[in-house]
N, C-alpha and C. Protein backbone atom coordinates (compact mmCIF):
# COMPACT_ATOMS: atom_id res chain seq x y z
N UNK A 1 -33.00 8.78 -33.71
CA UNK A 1 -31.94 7.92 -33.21
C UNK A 1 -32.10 7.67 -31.71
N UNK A 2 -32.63 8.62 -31.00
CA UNK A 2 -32.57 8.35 -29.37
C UNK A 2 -34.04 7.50 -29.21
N UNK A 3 -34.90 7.33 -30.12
CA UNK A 3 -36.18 6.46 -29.76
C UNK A 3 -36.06 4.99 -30.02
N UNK A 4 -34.45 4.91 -30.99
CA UNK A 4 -33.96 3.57 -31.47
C UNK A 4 -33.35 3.15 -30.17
N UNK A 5 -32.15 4.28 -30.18
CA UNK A 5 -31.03 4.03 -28.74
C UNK A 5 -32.05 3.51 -27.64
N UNK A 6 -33.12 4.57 -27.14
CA UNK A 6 -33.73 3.87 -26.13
C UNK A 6 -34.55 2.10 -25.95
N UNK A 7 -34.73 2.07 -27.20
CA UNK A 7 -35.34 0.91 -27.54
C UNK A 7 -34.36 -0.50 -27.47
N UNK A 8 -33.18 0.13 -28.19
CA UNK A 8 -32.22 -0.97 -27.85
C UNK A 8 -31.49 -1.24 -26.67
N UNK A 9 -31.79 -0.37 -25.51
CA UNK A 9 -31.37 -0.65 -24.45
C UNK A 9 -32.63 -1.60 -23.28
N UNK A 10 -33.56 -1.49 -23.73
CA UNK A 10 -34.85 -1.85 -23.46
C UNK A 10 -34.66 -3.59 -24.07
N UNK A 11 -34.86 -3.31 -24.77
CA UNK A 11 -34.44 -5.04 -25.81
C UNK A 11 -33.67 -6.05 -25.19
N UNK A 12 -32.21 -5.31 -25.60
CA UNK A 12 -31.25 -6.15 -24.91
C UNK A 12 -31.56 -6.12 -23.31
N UNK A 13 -31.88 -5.19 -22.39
CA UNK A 13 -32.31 -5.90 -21.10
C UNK A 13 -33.23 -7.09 -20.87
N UNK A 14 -34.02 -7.27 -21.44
CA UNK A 14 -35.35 -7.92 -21.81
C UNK A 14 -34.54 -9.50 -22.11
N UNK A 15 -33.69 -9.26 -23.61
CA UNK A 15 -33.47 -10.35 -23.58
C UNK A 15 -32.18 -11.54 -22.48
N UNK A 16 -31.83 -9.89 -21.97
CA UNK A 16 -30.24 -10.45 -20.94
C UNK A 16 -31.30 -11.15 -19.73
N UNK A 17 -32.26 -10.89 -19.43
CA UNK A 17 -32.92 -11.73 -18.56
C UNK A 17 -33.32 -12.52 -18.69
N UNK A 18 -33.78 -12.84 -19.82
CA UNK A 18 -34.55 -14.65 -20.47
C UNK A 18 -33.06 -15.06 -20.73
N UNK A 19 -32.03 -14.69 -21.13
CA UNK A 19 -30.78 -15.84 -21.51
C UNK A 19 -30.83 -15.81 -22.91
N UNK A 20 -31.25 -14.42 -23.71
CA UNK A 20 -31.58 -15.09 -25.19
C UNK A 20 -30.06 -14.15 -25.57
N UNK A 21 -30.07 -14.36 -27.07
CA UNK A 21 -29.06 -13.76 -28.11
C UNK A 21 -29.00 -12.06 -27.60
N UNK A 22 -27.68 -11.58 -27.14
CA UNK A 22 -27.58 -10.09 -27.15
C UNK A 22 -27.25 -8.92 -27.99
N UNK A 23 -27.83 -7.77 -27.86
CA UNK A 23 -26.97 -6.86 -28.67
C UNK A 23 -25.73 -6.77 -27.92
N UNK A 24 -25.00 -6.50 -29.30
CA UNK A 24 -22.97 -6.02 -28.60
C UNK A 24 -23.45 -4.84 -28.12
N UNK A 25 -22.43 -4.61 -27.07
CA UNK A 25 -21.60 -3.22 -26.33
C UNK A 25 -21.58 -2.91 -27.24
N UNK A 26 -20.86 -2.83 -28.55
CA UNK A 26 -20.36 -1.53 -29.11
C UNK A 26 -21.25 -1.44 -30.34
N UNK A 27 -22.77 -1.98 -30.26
CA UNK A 27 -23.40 -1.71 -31.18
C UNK A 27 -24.11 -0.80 -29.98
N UNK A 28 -24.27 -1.10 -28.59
CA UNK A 28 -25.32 -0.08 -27.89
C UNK A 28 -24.56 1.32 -27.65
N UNK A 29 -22.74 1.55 -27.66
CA UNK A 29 -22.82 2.93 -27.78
C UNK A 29 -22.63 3.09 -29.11
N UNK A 30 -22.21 2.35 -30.22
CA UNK A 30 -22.15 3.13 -31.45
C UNK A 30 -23.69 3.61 -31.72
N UNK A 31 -24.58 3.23 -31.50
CA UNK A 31 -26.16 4.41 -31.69
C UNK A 31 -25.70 5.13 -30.60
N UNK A 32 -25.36 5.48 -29.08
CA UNK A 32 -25.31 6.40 -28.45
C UNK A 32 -24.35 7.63 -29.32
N UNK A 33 -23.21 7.23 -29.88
CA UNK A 33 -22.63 8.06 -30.56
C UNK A 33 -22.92 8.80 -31.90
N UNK A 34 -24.09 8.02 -32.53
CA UNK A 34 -24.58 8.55 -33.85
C UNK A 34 -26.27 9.15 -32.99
N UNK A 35 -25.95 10.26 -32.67
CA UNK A 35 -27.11 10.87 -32.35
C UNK A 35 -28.48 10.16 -31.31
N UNK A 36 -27.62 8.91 -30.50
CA UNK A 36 -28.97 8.68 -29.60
C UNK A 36 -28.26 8.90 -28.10
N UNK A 37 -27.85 9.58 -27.88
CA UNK A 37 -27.10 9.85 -27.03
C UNK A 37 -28.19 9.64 -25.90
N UNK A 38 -28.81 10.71 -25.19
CA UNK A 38 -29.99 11.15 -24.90
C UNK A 38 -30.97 9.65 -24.50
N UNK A 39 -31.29 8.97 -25.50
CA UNK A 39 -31.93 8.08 -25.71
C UNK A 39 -31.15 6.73 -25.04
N UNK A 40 -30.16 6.50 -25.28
CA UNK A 40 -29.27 5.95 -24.54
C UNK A 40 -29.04 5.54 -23.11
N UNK A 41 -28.80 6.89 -22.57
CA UNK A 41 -28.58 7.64 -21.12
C UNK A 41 -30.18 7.20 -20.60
N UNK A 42 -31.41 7.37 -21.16
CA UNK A 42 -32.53 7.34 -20.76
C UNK A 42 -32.76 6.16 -20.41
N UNK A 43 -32.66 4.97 -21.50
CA UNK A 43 -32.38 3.49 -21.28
C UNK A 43 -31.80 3.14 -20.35
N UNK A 44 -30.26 3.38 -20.14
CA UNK A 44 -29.14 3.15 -19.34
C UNK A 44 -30.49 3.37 -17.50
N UNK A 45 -30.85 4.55 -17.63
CA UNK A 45 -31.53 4.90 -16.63
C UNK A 45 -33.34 4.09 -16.05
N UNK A 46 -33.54 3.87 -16.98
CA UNK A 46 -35.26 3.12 -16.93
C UNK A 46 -34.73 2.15 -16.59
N UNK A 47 -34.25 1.33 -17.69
CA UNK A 47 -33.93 0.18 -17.95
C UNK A 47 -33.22 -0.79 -16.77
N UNK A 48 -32.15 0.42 -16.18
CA UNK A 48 -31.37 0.07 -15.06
C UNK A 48 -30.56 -1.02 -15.81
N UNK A 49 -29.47 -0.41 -17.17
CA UNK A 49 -29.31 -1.46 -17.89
C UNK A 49 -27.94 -1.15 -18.40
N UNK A 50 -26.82 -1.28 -17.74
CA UNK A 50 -25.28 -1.17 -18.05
C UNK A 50 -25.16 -0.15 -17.19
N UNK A 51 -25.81 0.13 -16.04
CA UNK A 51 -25.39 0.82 -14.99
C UNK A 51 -23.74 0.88 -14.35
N UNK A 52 -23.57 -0.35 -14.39
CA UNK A 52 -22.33 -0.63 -13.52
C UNK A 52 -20.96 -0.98 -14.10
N UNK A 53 -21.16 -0.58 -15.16
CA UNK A 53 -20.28 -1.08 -16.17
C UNK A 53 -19.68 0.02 -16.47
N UNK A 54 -18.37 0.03 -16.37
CA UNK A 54 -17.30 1.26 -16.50
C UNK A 54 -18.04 2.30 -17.64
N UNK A 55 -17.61 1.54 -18.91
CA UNK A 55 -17.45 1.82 -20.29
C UNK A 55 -18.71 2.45 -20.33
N UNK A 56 -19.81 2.34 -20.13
CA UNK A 56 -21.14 2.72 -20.14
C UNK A 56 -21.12 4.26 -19.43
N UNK A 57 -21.13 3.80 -18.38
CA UNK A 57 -20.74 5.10 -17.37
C UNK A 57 -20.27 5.83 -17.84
N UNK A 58 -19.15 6.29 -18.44
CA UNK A 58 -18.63 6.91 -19.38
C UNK A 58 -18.60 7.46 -20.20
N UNK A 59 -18.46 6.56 -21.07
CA UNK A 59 -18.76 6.80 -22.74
C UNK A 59 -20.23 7.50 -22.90
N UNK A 60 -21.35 6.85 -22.51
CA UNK A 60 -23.07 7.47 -22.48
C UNK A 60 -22.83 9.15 -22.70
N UNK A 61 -22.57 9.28 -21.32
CA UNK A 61 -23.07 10.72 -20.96
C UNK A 61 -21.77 11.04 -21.98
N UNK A 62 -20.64 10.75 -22.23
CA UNK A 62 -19.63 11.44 -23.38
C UNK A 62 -20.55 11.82 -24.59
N UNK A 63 -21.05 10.87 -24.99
CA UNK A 63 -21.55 10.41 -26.03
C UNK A 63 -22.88 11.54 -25.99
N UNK A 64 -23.79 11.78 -25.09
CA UNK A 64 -24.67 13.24 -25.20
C UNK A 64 -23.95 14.25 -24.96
N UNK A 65 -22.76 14.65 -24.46
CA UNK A 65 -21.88 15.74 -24.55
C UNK A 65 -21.48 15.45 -26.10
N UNK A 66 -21.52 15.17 -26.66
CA UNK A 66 -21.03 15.13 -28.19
C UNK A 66 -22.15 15.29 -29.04
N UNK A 67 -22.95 14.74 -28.86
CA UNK A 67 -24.71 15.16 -29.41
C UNK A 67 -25.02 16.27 -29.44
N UNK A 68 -24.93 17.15 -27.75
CA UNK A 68 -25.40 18.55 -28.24
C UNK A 68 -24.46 19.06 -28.70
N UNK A 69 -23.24 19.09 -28.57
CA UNK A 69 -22.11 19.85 -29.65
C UNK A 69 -22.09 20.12 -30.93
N UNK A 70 -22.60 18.84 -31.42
CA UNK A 70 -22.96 18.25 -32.93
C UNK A 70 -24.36 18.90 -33.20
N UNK A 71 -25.18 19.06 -32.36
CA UNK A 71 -26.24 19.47 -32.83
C UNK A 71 -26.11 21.19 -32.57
N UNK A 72 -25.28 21.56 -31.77
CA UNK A 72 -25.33 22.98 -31.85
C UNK A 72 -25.00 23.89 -33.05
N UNK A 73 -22.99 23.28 -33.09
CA UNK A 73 -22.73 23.52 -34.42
C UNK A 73 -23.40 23.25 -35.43
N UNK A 74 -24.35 22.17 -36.24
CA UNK A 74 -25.11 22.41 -37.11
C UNK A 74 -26.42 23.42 -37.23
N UNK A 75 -26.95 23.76 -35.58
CA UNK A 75 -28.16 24.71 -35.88
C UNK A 75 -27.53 25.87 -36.49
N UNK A 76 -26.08 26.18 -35.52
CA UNK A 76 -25.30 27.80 -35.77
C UNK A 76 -24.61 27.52 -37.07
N UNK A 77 -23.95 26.48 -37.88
CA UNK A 77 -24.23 26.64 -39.13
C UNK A 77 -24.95 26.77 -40.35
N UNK A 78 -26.12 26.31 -39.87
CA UNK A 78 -27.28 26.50 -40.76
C UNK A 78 -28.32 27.64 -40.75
N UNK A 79 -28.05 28.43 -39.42
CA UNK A 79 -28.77 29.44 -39.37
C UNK A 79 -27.82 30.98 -39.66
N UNK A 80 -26.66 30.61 -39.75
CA UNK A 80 -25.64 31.66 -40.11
C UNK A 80 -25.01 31.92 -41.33
């Protein structure tokens, strides 16, 4: 999910500069929230791509604070 997330932040920059068709906001954090958190944040960062934008700012790094949570509780449930 974070090699998608990163990809779609990559994309939609790409295309926000030619003027073409965009991905939605809330399709770029709903993958930050389904496990591309990480991938996301990385984009957000290369990409230099919803930097300045409240909701981004925000929500992102929320959104990998919720990733490793999610991924913790499942290692410590599955290994316990």
């Amino acid at each position: 999910m974070n090699i998608t997330a990163f990809s779609m932040y990559g994309i939609d920059k790409s295309k926000a500069k030619k003027g073409k068709w965009r991905i939605s906001e809330s399709a770029l954090i709903t993958i930050a929230f389904l496990m591309g958190g990480i991938g996301a944040f990385a984009g957000m960062q290369i990409f230099r791509h919803k930097t300045k934008h409240m909701k981004f700012v925000v929500l992102v790094p929320l959104a990998v604070v919720v990733n490793v949570v999610v991924a913790i509780f499942v290692y410590k449930t599955l290994i316990i």
